[in-house]
PDB file of N, CA and C in Angstrom:
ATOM      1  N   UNK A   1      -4.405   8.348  26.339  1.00  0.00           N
ATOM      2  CA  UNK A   1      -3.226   7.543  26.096  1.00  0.00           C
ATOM      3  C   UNK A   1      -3.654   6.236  25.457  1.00  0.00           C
ATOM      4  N   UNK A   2      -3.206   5.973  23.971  1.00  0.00           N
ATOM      5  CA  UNK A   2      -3.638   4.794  23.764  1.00  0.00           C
ATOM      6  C   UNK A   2      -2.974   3.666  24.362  1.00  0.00           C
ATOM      7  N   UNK A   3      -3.223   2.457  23.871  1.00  0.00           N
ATOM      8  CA  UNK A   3      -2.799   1.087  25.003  1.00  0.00           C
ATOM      9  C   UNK A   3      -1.237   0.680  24.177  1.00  0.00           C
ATOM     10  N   UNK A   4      -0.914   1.147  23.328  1.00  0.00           N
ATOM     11  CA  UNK A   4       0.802   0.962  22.208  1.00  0.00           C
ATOM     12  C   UNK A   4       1.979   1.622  23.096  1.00  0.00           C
ATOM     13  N   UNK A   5       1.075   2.798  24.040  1.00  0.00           N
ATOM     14  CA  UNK A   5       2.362   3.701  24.294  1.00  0.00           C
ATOM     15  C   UNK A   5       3.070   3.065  25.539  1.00  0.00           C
ATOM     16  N   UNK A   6       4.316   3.155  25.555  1.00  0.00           N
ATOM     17  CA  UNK A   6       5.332   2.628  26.599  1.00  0.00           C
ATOM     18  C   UNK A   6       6.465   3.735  26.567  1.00  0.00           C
ATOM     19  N   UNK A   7       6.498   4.107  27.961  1.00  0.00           N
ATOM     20  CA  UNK A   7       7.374   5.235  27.745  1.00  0.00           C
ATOM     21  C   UNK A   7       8.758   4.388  28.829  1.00  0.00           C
ATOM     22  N   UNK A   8      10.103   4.697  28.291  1.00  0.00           N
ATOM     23  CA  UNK A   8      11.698   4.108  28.823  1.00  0.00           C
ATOM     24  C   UNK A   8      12.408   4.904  28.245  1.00  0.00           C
ATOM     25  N   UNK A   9      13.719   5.420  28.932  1.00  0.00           N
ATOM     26  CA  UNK A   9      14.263   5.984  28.448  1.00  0.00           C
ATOM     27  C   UNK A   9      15.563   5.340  28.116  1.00  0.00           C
ATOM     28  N   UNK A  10      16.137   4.679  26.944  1.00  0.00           N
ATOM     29  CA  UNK A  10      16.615   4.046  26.620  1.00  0.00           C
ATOM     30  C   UNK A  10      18.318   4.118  27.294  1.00  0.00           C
ATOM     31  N   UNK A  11      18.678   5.196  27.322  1.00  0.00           N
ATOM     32  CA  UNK A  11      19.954   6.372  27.590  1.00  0.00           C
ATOM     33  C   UNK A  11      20.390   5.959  28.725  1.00  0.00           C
ATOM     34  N   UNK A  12      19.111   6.117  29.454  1.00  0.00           N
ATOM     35  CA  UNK A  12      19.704   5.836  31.352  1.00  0.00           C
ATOM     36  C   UNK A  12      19.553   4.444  31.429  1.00  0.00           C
ATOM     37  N   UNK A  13      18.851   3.257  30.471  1.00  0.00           N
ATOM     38  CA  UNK A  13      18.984   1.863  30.738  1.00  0.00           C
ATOM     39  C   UNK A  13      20.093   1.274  30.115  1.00  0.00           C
ATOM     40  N   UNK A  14      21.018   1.795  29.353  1.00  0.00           N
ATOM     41  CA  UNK A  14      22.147   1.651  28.632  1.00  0.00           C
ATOM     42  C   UNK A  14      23.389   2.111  29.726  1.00  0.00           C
ATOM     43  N   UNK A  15      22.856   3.081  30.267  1.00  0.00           N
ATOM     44  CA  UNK A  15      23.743   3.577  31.354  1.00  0.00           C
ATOM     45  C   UNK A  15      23.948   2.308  32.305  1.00  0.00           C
ATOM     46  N   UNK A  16      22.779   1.907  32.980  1.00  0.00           N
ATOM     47  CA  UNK A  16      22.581   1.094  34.023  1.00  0.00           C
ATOM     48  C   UNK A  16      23.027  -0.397  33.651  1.00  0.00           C
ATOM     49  N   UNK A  17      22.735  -0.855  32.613  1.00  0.00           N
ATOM     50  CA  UNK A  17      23.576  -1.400  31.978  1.00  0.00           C
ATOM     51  C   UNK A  17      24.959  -1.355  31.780  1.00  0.00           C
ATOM     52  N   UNK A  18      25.510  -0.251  31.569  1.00  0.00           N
ATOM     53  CA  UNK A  18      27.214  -0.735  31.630  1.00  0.00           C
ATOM     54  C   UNK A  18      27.815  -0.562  33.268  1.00  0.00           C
ATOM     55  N   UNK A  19      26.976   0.280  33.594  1.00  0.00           N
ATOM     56  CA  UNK A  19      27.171  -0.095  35.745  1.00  0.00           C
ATOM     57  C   UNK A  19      27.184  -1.982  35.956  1.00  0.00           C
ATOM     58  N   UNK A  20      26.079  -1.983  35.474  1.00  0.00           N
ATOM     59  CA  UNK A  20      25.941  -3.104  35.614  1.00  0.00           C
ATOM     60  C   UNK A  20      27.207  -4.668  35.275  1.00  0.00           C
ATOM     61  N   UNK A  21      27.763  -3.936  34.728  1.00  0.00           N
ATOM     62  CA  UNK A  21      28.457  -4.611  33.388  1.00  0.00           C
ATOM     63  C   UNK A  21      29.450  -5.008  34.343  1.00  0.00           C
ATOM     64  N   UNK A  22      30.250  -3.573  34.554  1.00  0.00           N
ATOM     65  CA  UNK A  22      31.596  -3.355  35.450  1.00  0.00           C
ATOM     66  C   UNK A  22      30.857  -3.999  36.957  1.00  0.00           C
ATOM     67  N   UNK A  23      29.737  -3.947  37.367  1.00  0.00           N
ATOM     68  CA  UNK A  23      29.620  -4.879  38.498  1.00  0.00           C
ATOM     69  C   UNK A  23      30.098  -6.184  38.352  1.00  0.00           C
ATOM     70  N   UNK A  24      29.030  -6.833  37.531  1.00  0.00           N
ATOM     71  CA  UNK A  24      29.619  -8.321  37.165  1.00  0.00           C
ATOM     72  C   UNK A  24      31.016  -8.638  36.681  1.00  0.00           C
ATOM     73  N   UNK A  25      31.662  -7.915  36.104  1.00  0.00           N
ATOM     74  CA  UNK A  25      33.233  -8.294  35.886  1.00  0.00           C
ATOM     75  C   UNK A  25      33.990  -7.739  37.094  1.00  0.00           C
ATOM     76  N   UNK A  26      33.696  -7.157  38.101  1.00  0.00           N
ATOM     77  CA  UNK A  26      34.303  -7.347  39.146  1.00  0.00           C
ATOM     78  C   UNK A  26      34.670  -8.439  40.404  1.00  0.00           C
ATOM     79  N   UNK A  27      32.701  -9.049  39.606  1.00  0.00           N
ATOM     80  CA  UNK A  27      32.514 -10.337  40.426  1.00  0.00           C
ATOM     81  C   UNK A  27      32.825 -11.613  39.585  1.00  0.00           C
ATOM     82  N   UNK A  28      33.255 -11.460  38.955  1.00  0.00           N
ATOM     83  CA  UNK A  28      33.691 -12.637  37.877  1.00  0.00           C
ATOM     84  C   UNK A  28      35.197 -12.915  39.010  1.00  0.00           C
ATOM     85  N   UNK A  29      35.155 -14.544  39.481  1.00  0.00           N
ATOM     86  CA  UNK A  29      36.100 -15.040  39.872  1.00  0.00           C
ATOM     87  C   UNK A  29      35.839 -14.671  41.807  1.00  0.00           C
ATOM     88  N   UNK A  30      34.889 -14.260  41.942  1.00  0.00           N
ATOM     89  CA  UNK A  30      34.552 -14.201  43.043  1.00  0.00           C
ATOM     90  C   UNK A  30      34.550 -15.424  44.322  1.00  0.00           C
ATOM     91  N   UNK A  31      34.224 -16.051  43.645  1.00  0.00           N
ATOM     92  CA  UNK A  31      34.151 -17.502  44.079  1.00  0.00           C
ATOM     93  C   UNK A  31      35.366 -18.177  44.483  1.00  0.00           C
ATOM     94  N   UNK A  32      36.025 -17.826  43.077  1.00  0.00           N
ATOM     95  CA  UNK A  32      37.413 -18.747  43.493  1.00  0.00           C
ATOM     96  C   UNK A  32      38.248 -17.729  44.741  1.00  0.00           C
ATOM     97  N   UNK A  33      37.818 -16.000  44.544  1.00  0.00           N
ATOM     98  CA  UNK A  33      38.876 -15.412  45.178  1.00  0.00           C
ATOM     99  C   UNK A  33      38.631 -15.814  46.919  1.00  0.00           C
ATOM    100  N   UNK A  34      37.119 -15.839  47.429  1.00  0.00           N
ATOM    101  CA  UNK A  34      36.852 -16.387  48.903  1.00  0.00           C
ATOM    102  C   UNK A  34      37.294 -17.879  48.967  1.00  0.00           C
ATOM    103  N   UNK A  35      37.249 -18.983  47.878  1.00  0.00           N
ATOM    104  CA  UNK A  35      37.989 -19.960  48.527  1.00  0.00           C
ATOM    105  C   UNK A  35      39.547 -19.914  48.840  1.00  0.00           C
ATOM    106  N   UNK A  36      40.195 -19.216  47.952  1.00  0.00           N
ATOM    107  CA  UNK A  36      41.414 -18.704  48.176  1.00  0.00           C
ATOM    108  C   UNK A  36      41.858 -18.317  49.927  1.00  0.00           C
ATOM    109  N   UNK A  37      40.886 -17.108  49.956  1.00  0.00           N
ATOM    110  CA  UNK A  37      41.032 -16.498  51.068  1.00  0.00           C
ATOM    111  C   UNK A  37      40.622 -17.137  52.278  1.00  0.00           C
ATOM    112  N   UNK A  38      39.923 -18.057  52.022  1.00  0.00           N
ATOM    113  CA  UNK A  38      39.277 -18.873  53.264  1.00  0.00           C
ATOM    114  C   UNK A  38      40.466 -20.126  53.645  1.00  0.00           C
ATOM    115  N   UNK A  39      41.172 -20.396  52.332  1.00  0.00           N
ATOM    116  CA  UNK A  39      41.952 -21.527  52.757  1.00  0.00           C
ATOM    117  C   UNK A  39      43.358 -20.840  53.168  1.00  0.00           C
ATOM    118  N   UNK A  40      43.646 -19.856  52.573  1.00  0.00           N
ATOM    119  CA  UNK A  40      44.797 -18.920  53.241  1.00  0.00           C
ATOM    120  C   UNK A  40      44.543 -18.973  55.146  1.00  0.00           C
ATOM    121  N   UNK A  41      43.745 -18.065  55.000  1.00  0.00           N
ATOM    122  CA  UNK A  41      43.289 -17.748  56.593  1.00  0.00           C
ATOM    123  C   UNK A  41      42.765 -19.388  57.476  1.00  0.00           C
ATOM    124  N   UNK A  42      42.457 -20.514  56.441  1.00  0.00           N
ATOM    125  CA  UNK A  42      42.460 -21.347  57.269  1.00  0.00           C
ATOM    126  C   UNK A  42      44.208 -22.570  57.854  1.00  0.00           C
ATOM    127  N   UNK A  43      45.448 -21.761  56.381  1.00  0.00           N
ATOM    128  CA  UNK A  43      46.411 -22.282  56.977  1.00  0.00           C
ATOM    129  C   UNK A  43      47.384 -21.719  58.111  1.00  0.00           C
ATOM    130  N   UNK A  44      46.698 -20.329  57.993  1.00  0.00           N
ATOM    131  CA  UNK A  44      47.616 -19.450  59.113  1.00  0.00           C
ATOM    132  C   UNK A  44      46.397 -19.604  60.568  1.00  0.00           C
ATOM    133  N   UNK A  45      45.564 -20.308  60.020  1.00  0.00           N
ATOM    134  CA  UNK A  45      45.108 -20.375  61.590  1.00  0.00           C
ATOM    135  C   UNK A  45      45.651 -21.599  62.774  1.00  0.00           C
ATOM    136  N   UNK A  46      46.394 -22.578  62.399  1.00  0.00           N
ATOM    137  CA  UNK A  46      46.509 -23.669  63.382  1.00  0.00           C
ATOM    138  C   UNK A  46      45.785 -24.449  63.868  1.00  0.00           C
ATOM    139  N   UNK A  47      45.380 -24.626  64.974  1.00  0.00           N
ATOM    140  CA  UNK A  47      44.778 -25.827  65.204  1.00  0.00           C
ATOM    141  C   UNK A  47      43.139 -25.343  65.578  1.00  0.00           C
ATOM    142  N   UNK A  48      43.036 -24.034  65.246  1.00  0.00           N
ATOM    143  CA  UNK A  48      41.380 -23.512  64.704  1.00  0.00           C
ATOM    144  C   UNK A  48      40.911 -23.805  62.985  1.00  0.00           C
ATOM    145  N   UNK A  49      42.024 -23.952  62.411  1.00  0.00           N
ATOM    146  CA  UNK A  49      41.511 -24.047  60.566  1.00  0.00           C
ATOM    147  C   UNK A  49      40.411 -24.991  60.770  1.00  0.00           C
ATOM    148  N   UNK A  50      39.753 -25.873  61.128  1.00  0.00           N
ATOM    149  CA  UNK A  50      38.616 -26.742  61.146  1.00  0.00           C
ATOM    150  C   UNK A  50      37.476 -25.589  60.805  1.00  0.00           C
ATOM    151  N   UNK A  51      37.575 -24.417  61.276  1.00  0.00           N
ATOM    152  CA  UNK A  51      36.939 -23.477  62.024  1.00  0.00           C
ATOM    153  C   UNK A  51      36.299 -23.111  60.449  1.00  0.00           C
ATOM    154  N   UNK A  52      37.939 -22.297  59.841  1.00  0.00           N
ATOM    155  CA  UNK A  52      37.586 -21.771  58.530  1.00  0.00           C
ATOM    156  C   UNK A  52      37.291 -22.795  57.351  1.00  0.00           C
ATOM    157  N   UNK A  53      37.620 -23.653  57.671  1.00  0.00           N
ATOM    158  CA  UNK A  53      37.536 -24.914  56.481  1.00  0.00           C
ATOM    159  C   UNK A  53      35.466 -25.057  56.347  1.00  0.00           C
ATOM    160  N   UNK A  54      35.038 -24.693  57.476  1.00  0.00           N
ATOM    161  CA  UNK A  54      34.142 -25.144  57.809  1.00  0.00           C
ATOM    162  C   UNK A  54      32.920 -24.066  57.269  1.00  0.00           C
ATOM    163  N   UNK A  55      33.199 -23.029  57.710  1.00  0.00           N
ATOM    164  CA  UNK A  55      32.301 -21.758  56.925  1.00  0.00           C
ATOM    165  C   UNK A  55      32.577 -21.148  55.682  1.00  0.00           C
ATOM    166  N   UNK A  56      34.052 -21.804  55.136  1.00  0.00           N
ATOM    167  CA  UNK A  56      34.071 -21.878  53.259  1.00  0.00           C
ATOM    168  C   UNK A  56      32.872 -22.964  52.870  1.00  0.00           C
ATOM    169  N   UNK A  57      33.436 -24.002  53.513  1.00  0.00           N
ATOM    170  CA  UNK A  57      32.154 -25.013  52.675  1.00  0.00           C
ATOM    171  C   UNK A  57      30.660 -24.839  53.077  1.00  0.00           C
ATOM    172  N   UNK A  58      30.197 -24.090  53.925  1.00  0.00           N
ATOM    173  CA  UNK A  58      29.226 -23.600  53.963  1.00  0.00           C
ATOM    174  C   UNK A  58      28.770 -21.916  53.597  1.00  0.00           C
ATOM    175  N   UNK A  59      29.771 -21.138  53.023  1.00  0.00           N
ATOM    176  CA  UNK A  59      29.353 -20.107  52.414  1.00  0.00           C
ATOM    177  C   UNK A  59      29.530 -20.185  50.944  1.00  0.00           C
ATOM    178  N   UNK A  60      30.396 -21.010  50.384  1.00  0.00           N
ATOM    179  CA  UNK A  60      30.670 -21.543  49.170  1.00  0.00           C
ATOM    180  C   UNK A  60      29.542 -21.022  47.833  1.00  0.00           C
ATOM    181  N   UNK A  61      28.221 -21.444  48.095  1.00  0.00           N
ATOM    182  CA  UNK A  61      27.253 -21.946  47.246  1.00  0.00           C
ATOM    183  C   UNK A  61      27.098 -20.624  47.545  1.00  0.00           C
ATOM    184  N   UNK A  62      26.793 -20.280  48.871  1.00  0.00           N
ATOM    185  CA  UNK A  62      25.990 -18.651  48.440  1.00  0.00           C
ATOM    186  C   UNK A  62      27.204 -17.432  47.336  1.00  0.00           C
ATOM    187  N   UNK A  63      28.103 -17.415  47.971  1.00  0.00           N
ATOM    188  CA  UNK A  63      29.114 -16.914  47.033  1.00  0.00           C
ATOM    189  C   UNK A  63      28.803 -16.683  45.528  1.00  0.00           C
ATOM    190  N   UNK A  64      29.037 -18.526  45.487  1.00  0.00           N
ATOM    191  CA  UNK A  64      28.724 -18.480  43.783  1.00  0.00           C
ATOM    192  C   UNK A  64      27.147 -17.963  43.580  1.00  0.00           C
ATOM    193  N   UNK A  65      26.476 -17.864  44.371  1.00  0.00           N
ATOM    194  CA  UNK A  65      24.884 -17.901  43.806  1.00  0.00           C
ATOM    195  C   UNK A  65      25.262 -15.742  43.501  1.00  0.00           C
ATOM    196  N   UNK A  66      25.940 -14.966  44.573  1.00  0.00           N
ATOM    197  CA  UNK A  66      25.704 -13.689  44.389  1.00  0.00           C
ATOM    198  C   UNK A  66      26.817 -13.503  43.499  1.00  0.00           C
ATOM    199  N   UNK A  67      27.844 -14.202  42.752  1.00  0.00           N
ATOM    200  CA  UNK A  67      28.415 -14.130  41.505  1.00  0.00           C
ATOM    201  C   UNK A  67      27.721 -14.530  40.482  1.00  0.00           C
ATOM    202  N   UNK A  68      26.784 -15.249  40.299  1.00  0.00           N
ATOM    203  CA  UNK A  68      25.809 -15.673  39.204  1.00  0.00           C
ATOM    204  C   UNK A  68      25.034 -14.547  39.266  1.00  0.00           C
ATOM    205  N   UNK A  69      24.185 -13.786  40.037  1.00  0.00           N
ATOM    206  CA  UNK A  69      23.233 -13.047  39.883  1.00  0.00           C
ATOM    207  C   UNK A  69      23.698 -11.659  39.589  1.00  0.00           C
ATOM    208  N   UNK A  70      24.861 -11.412  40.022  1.00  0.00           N
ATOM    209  CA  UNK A  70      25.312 -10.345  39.190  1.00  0.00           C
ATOM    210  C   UNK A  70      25.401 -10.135  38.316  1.00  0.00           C
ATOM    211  N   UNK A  71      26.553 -11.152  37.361  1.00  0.00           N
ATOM    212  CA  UNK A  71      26.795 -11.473  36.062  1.00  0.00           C
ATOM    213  C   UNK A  71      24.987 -11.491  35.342  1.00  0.00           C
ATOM    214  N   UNK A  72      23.508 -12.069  36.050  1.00  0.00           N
ATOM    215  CA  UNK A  72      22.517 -12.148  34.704  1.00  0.00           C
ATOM    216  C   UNK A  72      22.181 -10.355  34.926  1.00  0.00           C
ATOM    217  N   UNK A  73      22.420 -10.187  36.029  1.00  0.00           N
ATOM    218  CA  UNK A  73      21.445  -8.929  36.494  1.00  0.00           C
ATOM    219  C   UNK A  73      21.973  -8.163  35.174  1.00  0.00           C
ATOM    220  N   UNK A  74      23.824  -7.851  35.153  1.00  0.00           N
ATOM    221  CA  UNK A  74      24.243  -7.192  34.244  1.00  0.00           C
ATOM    222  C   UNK A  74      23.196  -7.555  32.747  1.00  0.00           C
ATOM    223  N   UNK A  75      23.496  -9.201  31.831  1.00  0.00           N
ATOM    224  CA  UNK A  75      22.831  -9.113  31.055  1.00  0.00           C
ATOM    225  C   UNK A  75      21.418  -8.970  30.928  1.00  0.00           C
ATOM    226  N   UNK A  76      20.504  -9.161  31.789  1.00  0.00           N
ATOM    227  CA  UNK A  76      19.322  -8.736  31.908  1.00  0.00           C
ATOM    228  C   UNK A  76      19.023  -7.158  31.451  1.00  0.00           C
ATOM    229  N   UNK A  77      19.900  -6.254  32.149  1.00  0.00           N
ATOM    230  CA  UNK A  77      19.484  -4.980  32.070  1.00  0.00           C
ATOM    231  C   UNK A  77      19.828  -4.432  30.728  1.00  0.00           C
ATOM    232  N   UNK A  78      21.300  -5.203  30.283  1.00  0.00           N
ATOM    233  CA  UNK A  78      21.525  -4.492  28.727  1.00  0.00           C
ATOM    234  C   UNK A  78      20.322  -5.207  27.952  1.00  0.00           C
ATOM    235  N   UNK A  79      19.960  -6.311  27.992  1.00  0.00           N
ATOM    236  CA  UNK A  79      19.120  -6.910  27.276  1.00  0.00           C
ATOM    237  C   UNK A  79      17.878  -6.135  27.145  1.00  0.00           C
ATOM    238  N   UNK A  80      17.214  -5.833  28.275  1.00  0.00           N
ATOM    239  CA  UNK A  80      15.877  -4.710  28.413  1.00  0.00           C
ATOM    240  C   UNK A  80      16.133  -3.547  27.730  1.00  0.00           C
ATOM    241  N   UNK A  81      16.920  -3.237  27.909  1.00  0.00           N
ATOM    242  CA  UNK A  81      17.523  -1.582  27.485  1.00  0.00           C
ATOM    243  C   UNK A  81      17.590  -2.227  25.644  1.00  0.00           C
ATOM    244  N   UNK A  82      18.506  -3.104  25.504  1.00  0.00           N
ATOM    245  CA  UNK A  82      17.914  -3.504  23.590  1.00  0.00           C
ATOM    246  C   UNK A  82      16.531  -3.604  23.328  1.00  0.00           C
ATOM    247  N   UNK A  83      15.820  -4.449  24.537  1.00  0.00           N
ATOM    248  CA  UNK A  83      14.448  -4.684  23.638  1.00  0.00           C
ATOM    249  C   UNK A  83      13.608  -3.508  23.571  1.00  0.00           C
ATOM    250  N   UNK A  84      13.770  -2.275  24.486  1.00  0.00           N
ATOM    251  CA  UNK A  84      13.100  -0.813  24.378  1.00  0.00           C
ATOM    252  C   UNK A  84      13.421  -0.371  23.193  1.00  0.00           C
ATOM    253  N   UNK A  85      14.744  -0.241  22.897  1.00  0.00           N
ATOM    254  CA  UNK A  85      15.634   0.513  21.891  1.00  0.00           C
ATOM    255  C   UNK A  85      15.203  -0.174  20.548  1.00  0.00           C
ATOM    256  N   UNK A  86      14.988  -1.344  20.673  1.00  0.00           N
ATOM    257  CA  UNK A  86      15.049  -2.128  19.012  1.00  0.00           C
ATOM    258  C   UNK A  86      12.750  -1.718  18.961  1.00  0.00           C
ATOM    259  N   UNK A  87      12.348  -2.022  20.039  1.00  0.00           N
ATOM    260  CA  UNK A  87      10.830  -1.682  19.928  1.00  0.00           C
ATOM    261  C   UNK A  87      10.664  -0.058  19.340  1.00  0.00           C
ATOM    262  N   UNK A  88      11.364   0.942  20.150  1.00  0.00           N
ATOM    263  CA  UNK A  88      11.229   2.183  19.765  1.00  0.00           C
ATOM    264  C   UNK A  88      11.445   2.501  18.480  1.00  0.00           C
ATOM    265  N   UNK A  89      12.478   1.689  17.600  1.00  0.00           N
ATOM    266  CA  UNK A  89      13.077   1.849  16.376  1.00  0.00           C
ATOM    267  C   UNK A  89      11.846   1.279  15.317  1.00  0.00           C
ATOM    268  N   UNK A  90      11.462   0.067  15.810  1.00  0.00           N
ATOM    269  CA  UNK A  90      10.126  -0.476  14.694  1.00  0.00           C
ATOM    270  C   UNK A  90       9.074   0.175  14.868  1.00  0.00           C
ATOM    271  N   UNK A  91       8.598   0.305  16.085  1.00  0.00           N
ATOM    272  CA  UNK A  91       7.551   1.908  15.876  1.00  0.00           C
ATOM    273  C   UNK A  91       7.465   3.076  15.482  1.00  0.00           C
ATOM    274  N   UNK A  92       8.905   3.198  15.415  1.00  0.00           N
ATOM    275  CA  UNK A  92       9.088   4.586  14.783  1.00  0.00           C
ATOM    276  C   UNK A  92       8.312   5.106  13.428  1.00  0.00           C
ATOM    277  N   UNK A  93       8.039   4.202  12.503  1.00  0.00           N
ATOM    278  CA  UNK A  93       6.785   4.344  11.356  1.00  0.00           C
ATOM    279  C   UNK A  93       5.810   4.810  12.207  1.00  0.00           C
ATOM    280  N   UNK A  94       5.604   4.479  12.498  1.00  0.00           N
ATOM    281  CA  UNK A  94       3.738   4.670  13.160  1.00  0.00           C
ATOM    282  C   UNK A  94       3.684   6.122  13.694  1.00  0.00           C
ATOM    283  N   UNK A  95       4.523   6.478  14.505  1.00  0.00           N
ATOM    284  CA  UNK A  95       4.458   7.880  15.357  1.00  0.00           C
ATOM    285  C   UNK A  95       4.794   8.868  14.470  1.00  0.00           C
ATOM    286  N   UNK A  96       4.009   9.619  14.607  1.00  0.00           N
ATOM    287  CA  UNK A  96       4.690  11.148  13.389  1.00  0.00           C
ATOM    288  C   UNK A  96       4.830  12.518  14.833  1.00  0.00           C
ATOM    289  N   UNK A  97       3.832  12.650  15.264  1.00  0.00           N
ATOM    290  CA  UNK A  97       4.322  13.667  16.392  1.00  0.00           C
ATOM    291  C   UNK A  97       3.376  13.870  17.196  1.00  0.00           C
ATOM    292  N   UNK A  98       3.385  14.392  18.517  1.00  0.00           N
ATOM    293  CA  UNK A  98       2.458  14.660  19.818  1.00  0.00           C
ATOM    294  C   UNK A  98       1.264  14.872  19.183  1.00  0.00           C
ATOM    295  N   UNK A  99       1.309  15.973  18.582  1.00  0.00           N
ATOM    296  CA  UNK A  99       0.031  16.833  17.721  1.00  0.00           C
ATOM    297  C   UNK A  99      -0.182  16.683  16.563  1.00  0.00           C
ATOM    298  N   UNK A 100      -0.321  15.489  16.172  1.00  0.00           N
ATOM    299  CA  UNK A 100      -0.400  14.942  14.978  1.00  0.00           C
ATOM    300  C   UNK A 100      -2.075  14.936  14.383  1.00  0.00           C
ATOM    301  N   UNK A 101      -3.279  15.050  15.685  1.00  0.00           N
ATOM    302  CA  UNK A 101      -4.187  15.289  15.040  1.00  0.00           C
ATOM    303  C   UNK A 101      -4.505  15.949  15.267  1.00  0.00           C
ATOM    304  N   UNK A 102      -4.438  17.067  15.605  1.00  0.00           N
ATOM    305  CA  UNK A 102      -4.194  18.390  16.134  1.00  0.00           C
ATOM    306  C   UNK A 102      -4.797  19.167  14.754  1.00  0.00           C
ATOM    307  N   UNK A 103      -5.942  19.860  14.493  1.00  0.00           N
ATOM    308  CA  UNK A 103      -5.868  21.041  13.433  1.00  0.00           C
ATOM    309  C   UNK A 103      -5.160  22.444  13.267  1.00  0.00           C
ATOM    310  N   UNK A 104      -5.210  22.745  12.286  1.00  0.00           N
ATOM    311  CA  UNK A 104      -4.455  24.032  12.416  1.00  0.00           C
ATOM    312  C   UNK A 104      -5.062  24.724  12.820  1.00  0.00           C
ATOM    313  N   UNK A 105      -4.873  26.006  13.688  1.00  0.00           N
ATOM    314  CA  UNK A 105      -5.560  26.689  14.157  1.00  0.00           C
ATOM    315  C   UNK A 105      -4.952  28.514  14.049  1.00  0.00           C
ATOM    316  N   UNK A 106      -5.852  29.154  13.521  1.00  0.00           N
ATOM    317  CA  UNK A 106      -5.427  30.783  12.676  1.00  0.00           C
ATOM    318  C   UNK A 106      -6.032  31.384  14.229  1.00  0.00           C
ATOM    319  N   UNK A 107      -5.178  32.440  15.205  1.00  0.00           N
ATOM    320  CA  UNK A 107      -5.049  32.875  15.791  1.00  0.00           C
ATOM    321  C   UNK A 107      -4.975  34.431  15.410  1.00  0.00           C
ATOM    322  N   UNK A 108      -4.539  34.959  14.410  1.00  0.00           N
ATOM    323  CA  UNK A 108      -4.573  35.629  13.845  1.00  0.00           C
ATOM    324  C   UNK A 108      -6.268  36.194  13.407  1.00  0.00           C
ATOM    325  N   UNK A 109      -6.531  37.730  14.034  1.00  0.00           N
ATOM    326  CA  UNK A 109      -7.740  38.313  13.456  1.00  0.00           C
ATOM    327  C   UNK A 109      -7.773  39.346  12.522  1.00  0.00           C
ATOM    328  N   UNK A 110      -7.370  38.883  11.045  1.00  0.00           N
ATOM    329  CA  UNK A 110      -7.973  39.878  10.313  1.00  0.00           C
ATOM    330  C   UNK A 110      -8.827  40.550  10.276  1.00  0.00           C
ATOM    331  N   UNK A 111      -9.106  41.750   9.735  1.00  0.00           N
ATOM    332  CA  UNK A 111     -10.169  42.694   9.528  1.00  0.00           C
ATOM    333  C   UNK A 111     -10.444  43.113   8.898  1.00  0.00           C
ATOM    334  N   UNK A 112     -11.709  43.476   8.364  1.00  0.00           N
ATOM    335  CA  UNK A 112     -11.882  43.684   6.527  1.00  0.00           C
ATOM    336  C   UNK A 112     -11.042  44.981   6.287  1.00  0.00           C
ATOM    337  N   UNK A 113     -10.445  45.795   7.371  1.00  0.00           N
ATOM    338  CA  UNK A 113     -10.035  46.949   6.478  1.00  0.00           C
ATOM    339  C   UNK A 113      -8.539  46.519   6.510  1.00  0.00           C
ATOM    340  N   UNK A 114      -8.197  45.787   6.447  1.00  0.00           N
ATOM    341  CA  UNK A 114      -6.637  45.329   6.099  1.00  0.00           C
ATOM    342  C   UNK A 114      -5.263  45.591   7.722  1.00  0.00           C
ATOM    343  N   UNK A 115      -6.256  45.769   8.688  1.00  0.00           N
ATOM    344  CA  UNK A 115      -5.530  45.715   9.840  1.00  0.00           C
ATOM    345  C   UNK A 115      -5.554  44.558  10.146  1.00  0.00           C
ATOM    346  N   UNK A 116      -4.368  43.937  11.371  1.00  0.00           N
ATOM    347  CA  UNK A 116      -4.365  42.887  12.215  1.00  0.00           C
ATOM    348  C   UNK A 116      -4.824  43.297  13.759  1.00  0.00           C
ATOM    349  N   UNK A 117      -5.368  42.834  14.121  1.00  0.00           N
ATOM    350  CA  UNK A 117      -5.759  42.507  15.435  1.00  0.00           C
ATOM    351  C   UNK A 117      -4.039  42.504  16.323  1.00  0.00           C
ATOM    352  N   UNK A 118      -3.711  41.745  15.996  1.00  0.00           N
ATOM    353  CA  UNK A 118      -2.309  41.007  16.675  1.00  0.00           C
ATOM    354  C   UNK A 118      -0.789  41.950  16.349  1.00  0.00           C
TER     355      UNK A 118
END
């Protein structure tokens, strides 16, 4: 194996990539939808809302941090999946086939009286 070869299969990282995709646009607005929900549930709570007021502003940041990491994860993976795909395409000169130095090889046994072996 020389040290050029990198084997990816471009297909299933394109795949994983648009999984990916529909992850992050699910989580797009994530953030705002738990403060929503935290301040809802903290006005129907009464004289506990201190309670919920209190673990929004302390889950807040993580929220947004696992809405950010979705959203790169998505572009990360389409991004990898281009840089295989656009690498495979500029190498493509170079590679001609598996058995490319491969000689020909006559399997075939003639015989001087005009029979084949095979």
């Amino acid at each position: 194996m020389s040290t050029e070869e990198v084997g990816a299969n471009t297909w299933a990282a394109m795949d994983k990539g648009v999984q990916a995709e529909a992850m992050a646009e699910a989580m797009v607005g994530l953030e705002e939808t738990f403060t929503m929900l935290m301040d809802d549930l903290a006005s129907y709570a009464g004289w506990i809302s201190s309670g919920y007021v209190a673990v929004r502003d302390e889950l807040q940041p993580e929220v947004h941090k696992v809405q950010q990491n979705g959203i790169s994860l998505a572009n990360n993976i389409q991004a990898g999946a281009s840089e295989v795909a656009q690498n495979d395409y500029e190498a493509g000169d170079r590679f001609t086939e598996a058995w490319g130095e491969m000689p020909e090889v006559n399997f075939k046994d003639d015989r001087p009286d005009g029979t084949e072996r095979f």
